[in-house]
N, C-alpha and C. Protein backbone atom coordinates (compact mmCIF):
# COMPACT_ATOMS: atom_id res chain seq x y z
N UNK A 1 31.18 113.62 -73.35
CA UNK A 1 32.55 113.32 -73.73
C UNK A 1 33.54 113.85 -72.69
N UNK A 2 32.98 115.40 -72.43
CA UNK A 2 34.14 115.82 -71.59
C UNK A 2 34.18 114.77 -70.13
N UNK A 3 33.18 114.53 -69.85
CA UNK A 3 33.06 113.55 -68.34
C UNK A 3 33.68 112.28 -68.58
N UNK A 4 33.95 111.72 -69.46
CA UNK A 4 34.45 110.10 -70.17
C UNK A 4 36.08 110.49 -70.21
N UNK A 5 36.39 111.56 -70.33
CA UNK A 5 37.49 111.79 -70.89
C UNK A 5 38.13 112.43 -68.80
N UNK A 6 37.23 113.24 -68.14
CA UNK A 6 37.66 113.46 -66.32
C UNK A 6 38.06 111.76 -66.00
N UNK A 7 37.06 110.69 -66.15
CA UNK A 7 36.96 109.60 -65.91
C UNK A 7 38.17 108.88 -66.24
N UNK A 8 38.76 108.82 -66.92
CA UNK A 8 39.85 108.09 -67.67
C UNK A 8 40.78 108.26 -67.15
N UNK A 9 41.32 109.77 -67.16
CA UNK A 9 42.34 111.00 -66.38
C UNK A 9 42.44 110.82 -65.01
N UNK A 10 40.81 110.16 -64.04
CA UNK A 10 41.10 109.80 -62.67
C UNK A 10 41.18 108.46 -62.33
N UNK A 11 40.93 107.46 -63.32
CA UNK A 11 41.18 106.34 -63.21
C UNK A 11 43.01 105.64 -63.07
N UNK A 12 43.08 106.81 -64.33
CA UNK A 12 44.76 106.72 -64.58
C UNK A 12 45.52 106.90 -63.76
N UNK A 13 44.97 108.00 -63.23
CA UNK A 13 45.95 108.79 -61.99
C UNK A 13 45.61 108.20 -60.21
N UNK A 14 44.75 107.42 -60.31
CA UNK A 14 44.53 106.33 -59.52
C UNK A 14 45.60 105.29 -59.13
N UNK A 15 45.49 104.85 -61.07
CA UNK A 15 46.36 103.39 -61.02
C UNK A 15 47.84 103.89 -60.76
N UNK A 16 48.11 104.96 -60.95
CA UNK A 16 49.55 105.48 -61.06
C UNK A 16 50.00 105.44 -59.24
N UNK A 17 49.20 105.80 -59.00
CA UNK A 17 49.88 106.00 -57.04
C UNK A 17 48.96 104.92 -56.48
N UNK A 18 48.69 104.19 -56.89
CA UNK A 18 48.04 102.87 -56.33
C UNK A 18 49.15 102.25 -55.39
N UNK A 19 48.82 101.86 -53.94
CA UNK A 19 49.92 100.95 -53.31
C UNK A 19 50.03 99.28 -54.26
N UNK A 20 51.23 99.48 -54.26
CA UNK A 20 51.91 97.50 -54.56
C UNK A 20 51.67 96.88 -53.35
N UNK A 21 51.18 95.48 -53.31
CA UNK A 21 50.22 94.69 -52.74
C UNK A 21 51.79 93.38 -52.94
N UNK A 22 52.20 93.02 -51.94
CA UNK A 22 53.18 91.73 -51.98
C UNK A 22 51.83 90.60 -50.76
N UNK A 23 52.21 89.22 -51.34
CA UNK A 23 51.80 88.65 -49.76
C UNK A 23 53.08 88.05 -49.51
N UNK A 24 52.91 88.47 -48.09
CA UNK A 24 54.13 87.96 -46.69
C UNK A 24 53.52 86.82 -46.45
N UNK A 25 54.32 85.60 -46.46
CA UNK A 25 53.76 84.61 -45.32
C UNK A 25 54.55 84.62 -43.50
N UNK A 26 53.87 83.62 -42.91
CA UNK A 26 54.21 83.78 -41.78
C UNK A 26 53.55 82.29 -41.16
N UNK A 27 53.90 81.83 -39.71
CA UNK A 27 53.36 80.57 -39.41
C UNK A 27 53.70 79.37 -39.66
N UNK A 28 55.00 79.78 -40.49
CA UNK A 28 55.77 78.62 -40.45
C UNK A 28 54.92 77.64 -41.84
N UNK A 29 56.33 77.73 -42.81
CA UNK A 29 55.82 76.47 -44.15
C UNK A 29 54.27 77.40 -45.15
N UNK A 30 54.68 79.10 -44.79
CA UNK A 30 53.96 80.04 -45.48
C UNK A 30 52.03 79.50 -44.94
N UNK A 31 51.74 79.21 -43.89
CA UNK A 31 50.60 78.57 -43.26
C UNK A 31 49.69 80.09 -43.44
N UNK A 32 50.40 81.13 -42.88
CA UNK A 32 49.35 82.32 -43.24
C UNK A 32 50.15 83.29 -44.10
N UNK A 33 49.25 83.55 -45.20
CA UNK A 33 49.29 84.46 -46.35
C UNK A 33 48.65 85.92 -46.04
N UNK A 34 49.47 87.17 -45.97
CA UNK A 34 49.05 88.37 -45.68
C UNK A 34 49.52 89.27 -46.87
N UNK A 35 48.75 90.08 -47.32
CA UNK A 35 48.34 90.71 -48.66
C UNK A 35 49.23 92.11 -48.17
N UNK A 36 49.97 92.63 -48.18
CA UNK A 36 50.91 93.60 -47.59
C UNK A 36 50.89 94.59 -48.87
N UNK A 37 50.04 95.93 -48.47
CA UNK A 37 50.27 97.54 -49.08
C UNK A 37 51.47 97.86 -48.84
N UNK A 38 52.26 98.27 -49.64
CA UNK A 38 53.60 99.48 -50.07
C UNK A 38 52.90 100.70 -50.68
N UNK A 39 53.01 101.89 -50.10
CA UNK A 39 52.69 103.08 -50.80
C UNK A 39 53.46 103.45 -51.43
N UNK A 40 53.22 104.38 -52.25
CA UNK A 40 54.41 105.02 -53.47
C UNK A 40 55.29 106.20 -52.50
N UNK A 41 55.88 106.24 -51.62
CA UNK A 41 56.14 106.62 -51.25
C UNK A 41 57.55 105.98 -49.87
N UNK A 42 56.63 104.82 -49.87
CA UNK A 42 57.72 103.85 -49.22
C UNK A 42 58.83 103.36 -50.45
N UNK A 43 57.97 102.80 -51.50
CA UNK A 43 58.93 102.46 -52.59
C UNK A 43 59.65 103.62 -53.08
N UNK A 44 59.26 104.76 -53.17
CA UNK A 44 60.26 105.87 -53.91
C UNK A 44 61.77 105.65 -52.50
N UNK A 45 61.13 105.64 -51.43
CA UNK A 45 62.20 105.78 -50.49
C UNK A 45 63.17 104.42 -50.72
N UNK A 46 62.78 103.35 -51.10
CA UNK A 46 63.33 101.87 -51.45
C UNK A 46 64.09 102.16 -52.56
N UNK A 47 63.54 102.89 -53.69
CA UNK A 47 63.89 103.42 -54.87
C UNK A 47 65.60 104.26 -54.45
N UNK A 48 65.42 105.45 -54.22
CA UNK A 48 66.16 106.44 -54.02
C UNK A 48 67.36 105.30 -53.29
N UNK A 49 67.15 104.45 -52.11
CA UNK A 49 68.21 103.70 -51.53
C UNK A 49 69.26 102.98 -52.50
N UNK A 50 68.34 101.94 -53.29
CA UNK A 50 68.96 101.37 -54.22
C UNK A 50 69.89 101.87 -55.28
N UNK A 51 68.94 102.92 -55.68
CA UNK A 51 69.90 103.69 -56.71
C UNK A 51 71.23 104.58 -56.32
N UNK A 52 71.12 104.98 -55.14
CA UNK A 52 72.63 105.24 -54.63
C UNK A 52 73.58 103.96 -54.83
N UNK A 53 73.03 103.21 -54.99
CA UNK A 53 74.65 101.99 -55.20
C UNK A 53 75.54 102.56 -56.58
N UNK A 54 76.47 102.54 -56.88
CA UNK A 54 76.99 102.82 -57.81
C UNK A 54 77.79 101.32 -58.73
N UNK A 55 77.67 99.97 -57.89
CA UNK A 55 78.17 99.21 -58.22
C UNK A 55 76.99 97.75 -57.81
N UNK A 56 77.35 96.32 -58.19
CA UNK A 56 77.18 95.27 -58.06
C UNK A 56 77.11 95.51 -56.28
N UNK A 57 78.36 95.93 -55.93
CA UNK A 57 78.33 95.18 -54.56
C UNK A 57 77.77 96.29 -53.82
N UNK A 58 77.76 97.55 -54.24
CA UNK A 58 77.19 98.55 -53.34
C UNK A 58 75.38 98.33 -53.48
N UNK A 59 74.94 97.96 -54.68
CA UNK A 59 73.34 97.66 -54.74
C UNK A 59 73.37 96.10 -54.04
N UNK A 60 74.04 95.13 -53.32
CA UNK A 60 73.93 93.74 -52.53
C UNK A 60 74.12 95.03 -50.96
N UNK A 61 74.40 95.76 -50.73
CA UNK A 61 74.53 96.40 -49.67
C UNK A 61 73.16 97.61 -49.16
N UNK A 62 72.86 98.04 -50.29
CA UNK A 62 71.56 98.64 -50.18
C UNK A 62 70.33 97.84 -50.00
N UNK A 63 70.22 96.38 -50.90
CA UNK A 63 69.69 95.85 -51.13
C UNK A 63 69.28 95.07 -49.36
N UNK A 64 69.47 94.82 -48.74
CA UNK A 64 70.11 94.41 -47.78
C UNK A 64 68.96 95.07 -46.82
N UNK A 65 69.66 96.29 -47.16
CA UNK A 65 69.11 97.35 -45.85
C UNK A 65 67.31 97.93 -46.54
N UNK A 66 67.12 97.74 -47.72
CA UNK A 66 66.11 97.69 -48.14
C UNK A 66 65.37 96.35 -48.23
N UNK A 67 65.53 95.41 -47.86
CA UNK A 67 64.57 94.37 -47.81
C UNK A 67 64.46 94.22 -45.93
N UNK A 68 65.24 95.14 -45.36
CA UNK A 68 64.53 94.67 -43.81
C UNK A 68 63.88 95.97 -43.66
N UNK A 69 63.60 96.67 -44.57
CA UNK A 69 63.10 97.94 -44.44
C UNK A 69 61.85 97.70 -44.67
N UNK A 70 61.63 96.87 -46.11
CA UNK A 70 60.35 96.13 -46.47
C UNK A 70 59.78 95.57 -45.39
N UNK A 71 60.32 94.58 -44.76
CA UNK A 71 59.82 93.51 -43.17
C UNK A 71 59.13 94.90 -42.59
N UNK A 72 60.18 95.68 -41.98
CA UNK A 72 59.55 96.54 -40.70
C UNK A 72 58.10 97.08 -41.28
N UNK A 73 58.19 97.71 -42.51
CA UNK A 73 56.69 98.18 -42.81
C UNK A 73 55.69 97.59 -42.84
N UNK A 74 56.15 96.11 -43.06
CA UNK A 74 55.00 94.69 -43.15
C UNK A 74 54.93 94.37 -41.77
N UNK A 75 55.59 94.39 -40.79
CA UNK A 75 55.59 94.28 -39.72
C UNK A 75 54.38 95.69 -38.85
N UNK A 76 54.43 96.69 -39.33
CA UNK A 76 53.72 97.45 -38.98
C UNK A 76 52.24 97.04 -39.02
N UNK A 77 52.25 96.37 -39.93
CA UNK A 77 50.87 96.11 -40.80
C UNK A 77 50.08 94.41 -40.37
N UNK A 78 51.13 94.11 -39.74
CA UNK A 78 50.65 92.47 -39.63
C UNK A 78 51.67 91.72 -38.16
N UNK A 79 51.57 91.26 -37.74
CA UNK A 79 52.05 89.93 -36.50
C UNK A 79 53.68 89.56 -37.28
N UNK A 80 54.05 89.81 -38.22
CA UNK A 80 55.77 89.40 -38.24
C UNK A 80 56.32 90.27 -37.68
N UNK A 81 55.68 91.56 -37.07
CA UNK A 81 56.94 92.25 -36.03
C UNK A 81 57.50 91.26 -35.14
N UNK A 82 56.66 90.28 -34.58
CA UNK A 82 57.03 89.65 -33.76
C UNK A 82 58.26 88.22 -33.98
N UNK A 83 58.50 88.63 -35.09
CA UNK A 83 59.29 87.18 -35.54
C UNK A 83 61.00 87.53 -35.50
N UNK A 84 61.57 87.02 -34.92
CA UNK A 84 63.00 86.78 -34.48
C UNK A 84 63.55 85.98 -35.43
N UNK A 85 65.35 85.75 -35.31
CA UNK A 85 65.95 85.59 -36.24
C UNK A 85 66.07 83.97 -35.76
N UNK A 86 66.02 82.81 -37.12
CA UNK A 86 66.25 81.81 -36.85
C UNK A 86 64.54 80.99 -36.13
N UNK A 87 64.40 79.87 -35.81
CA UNK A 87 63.37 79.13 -35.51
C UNK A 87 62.98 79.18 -34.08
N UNK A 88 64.25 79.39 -33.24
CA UNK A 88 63.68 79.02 -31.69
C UNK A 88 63.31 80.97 -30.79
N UNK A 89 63.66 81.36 -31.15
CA UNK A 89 63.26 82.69 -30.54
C UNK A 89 62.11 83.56 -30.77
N UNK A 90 61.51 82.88 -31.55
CA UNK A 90 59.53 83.61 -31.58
C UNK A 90 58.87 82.16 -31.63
N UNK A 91 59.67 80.97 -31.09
CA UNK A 91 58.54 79.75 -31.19
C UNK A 91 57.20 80.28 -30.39
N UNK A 92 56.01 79.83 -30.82
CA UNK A 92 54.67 80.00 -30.40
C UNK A 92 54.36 81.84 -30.19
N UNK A 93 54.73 82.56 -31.19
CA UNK A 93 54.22 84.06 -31.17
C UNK A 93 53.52 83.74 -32.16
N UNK A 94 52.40 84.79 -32.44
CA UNK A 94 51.96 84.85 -34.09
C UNK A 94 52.91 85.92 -35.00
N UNK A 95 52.99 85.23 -35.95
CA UNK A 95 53.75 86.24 -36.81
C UNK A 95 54.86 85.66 -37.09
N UNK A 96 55.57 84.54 -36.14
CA UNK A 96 56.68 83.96 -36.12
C UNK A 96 56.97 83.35 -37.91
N UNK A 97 58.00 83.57 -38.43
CA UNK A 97 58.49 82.54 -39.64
C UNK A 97 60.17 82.07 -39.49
N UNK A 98 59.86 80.82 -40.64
CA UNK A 98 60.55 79.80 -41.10
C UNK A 98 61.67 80.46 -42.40
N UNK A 99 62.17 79.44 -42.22
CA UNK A 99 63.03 79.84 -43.45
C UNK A 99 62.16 79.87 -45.37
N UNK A 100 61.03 78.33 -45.00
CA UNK A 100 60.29 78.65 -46.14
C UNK A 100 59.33 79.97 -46.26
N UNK A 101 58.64 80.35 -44.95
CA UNK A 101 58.25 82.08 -45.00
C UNK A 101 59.18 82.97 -45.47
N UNK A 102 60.30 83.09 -45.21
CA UNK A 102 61.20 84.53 -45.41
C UNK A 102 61.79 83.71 -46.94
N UNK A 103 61.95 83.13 -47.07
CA UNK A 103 62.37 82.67 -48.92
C UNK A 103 61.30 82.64 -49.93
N UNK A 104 59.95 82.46 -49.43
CA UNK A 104 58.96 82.80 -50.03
C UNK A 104 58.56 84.53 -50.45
N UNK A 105 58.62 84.98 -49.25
CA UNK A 105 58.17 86.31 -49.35
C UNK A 105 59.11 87.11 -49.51
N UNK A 106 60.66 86.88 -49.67
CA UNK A 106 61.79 88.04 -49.78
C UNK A 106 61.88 87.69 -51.27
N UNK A 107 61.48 86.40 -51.84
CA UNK A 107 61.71 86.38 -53.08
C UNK A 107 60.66 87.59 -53.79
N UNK A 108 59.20 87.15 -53.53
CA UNK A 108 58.17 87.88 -53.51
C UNK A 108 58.34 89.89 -53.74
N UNK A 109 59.18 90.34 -52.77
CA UNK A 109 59.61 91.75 -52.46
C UNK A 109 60.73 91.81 -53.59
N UNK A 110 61.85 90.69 -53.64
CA UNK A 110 63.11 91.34 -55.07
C UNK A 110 62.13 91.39 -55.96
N UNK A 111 61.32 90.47 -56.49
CA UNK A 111 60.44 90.75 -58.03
C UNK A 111 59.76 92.00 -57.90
N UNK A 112 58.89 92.23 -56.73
CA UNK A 112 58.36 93.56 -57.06
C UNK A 112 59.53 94.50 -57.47
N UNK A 113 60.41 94.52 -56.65
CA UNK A 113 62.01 95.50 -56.57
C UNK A 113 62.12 95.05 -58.26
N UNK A 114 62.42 94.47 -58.76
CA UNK A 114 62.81 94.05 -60.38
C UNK A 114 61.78 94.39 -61.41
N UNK A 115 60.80 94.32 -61.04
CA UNK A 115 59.39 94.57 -61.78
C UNK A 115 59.86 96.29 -62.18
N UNK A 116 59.89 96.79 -60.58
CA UNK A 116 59.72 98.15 -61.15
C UNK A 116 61.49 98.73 -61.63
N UNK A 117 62.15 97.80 -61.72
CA UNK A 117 63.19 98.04 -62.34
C UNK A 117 64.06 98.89 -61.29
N UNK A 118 64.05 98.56 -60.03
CA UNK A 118 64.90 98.95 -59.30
C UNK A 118 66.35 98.21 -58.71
N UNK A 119 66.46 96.85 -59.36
CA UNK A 119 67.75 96.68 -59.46
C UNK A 119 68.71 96.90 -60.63
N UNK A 120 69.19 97.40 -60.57
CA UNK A 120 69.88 97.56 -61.75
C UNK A 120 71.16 96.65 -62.29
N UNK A 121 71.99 95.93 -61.28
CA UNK A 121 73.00 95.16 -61.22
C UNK A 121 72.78 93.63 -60.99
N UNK A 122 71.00 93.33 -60.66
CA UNK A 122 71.02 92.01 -60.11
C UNK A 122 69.56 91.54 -60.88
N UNK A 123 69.75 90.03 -61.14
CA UNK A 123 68.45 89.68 -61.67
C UNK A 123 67.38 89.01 -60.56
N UNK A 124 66.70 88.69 -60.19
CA UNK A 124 65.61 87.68 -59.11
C UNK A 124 66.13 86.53 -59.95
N UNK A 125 66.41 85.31 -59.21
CA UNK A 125 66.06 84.10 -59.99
C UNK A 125 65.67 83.24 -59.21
N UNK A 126 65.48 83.05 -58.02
CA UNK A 126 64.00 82.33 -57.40
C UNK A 126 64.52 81.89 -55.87
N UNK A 127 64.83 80.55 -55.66
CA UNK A 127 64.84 80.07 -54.55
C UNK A 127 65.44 78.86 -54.69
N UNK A 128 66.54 78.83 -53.49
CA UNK A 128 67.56 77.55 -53.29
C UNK A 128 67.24 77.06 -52.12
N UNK A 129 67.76 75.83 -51.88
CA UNK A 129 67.92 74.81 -50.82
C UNK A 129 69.12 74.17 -50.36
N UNK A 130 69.63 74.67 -49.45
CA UNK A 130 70.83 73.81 -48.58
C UNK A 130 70.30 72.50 -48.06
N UNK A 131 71.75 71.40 -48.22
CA UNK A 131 71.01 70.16 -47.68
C UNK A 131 71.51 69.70 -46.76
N UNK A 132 70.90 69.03 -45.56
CA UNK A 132 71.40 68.79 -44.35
C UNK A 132 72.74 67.16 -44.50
N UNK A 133 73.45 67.33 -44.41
CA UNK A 133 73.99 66.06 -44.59
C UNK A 133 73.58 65.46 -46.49
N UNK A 134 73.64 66.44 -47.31
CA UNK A 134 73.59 66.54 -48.37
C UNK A 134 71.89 65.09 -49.07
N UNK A 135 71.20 65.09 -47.78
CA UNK A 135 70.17 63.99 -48.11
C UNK A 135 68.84 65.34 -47.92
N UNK A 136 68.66 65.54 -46.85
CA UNK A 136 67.33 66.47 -46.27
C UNK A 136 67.46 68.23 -46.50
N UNK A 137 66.34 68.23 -47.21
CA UNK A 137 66.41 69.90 -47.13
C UNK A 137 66.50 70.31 -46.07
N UNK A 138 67.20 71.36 -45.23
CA UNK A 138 67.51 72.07 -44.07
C UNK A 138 67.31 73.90 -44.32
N UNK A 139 67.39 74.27 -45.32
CA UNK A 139 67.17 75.82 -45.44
C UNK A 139 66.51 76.20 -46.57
N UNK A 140 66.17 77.52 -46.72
CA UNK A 140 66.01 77.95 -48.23
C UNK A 140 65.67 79.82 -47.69
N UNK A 141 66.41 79.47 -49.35
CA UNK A 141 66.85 80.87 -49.39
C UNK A 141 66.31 81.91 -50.50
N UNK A 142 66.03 83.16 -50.83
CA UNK A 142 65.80 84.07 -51.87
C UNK A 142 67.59 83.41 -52.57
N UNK A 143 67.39 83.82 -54.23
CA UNK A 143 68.73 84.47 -54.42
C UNK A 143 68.53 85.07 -56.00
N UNK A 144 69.47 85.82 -56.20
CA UNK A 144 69.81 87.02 -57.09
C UNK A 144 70.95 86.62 -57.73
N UNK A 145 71.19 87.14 -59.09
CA UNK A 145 72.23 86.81 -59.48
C UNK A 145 72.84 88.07 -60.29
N UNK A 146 73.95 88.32 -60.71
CA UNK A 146 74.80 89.82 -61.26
C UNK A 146 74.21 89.59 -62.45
N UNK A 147 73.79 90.40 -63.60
CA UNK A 147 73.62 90.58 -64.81
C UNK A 147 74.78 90.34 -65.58
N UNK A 148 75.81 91.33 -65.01
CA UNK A 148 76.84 91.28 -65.62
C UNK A 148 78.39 90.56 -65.13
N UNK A 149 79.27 90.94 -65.80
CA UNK A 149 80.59 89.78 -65.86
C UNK A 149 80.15 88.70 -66.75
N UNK A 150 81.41 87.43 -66.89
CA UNK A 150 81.54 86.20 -67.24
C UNK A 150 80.66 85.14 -66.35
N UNK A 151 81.00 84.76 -65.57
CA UNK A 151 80.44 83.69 -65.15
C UNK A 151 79.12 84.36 -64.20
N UNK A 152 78.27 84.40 -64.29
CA UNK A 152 77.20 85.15 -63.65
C UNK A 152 76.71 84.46 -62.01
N UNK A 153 77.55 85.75 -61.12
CA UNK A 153 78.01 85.43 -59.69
C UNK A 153 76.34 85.30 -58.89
N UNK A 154 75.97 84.52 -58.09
CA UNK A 154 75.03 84.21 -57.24
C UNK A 154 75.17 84.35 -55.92
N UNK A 155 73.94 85.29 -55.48
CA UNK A 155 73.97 85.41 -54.23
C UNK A 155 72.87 84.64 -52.93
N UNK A 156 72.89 84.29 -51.98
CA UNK A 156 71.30 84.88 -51.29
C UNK A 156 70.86 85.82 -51.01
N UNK A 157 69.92 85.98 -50.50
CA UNK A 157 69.16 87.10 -49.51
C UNK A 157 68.57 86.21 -48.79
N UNK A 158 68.96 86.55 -47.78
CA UNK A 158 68.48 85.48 -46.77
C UNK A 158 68.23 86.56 -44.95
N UNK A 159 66.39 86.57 -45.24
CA UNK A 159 66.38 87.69 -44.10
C UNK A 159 65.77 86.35 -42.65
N UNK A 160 65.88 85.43 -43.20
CA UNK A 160 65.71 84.50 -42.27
C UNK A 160 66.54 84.51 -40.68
N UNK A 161 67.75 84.57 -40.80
CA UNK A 161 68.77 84.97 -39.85
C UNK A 161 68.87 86.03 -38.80
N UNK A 162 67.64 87.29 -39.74
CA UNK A 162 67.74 88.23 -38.15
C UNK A 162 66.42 88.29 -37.66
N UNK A 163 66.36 89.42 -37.35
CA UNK A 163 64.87 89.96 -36.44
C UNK A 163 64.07 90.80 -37.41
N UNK A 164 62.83 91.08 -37.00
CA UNK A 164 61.76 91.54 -38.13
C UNK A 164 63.35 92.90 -38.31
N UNK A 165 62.98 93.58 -39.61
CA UNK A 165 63.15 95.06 -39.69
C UNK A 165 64.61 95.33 -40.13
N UNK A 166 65.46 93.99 -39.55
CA UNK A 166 66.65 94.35 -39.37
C UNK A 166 67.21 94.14 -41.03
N UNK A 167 68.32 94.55 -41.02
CA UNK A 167 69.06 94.31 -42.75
C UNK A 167 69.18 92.09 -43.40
N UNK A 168 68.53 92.58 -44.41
CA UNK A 168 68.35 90.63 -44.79
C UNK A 168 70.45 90.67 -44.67
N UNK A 169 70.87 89.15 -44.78
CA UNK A 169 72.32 88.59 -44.30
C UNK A 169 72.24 88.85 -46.32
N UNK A 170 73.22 88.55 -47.14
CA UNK A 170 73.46 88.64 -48.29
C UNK A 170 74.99 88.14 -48.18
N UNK A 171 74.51 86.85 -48.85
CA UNK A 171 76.39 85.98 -49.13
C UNK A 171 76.23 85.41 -50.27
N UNK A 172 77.29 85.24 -50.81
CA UNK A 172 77.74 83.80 -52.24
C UNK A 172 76.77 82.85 -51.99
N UNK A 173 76.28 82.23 -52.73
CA UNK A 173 75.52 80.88 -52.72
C UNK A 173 76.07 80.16 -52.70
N UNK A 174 77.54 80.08 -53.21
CA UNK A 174 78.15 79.04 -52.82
C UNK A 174 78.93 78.66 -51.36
N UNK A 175 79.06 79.75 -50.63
CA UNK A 175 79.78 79.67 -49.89
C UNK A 175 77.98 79.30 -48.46
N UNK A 176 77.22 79.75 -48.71
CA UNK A 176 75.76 79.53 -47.94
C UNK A 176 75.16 78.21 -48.40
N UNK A 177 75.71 77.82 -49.47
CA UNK A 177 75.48 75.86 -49.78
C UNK A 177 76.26 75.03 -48.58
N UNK A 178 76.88 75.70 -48.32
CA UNK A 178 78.21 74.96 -47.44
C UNK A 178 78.11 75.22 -46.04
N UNK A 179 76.85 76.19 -45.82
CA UNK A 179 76.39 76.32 -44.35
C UNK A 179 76.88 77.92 -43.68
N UNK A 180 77.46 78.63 -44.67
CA UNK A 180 78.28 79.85 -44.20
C UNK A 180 76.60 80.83 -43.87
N UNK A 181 77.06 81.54 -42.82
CA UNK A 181 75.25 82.64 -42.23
C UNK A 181 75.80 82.90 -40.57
N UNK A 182 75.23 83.97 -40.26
CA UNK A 182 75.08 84.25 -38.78
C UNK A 182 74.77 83.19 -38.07
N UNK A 183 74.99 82.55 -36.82
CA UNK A 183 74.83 82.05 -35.68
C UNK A 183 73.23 82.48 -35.47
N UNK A 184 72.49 81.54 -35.44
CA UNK A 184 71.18 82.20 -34.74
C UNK A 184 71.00 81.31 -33.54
């Protein structure tokens, strides 16, 4: 009994500091799927960031600097160090992504972030599409939306725009329907 009962106690305490497992894609149109470890220790540090926001717009500002924080560690771990902001500046590297890679996998990183209840001001609600001449999909984006207020305000996250590591861009969805983002 007493050994059934060590067993349980190290199983538990296993699952408790177990790394979170996201997959990153990469290769353009999510072509390669990479299974990406977070230790409890990266997330406490993701943790502690977030929770300094004291507001809506101060957690879209943390949030920010914690999802290119996410990249760089995945970048450590896999070929998207090598991926630049926008389509033409890592053409033919490995590791290089698309806008459907970084909207796939930043969505991927807010849910874990929401799972463990580290936003506190914003919900995940999936993934949008800007349209080119309002006929052809042309972008896509993560986006988040405020819990609270009246009309419940929408954002992106859109880490498509910079370089591995760097802070994801974070604007209105409405105003990023309309083409508003960094110059890449």
């Amino acid at each position: 009994m007493r050994g059934l009962v060590f067993a349980f106690f190290t199983l538990l305490t296993a699952t408790a500091f177990a790394d979170e497992r996201v997959e990153i894609c990469h290769g353009y149109g999510c072509l390669v799927q990479v299974d990406v470890a977070y230790s409890d220790g990266q997330l406490g540090e993701i943790r502690r960031l977030l929770f300094s926001a004291v507001d809506a717009v101060g957690e879209r500002e943390m949030l920010a600097l914690a999802i290119g924080r996410m990249y760089a560690w995945a970048g450590q771990m896999t070929d998207i160090h090598n991926d630049r902001g926008g389509n033409l500046a890592d053409a033919g590297v490995p590791g290089k992504m698309d806008c459907i890679d970084h909207s796939s996998s930043t969505a991927r990183l807010l849910r874990l972030l929401d799972a463990r209840g580290y936003l506190r001001w914003h919900r995940v609600v999936g993934i949008e599409v800007r349209n080119w001449a309002y006929l052809f999909p042309a972008h896509y984006s993560a986006v988040i939306e405020e819990k609270e207020g009246g009309e419940a305000a929408r954002f992106v996250v859109d880490s498509w725009f910079v370089d591995n590591g760097q802070p994801a861009v974070i604007l209105p969805l409405d105003e990023w329907k309309k083409g508003a983002g960094p110059d890449v």
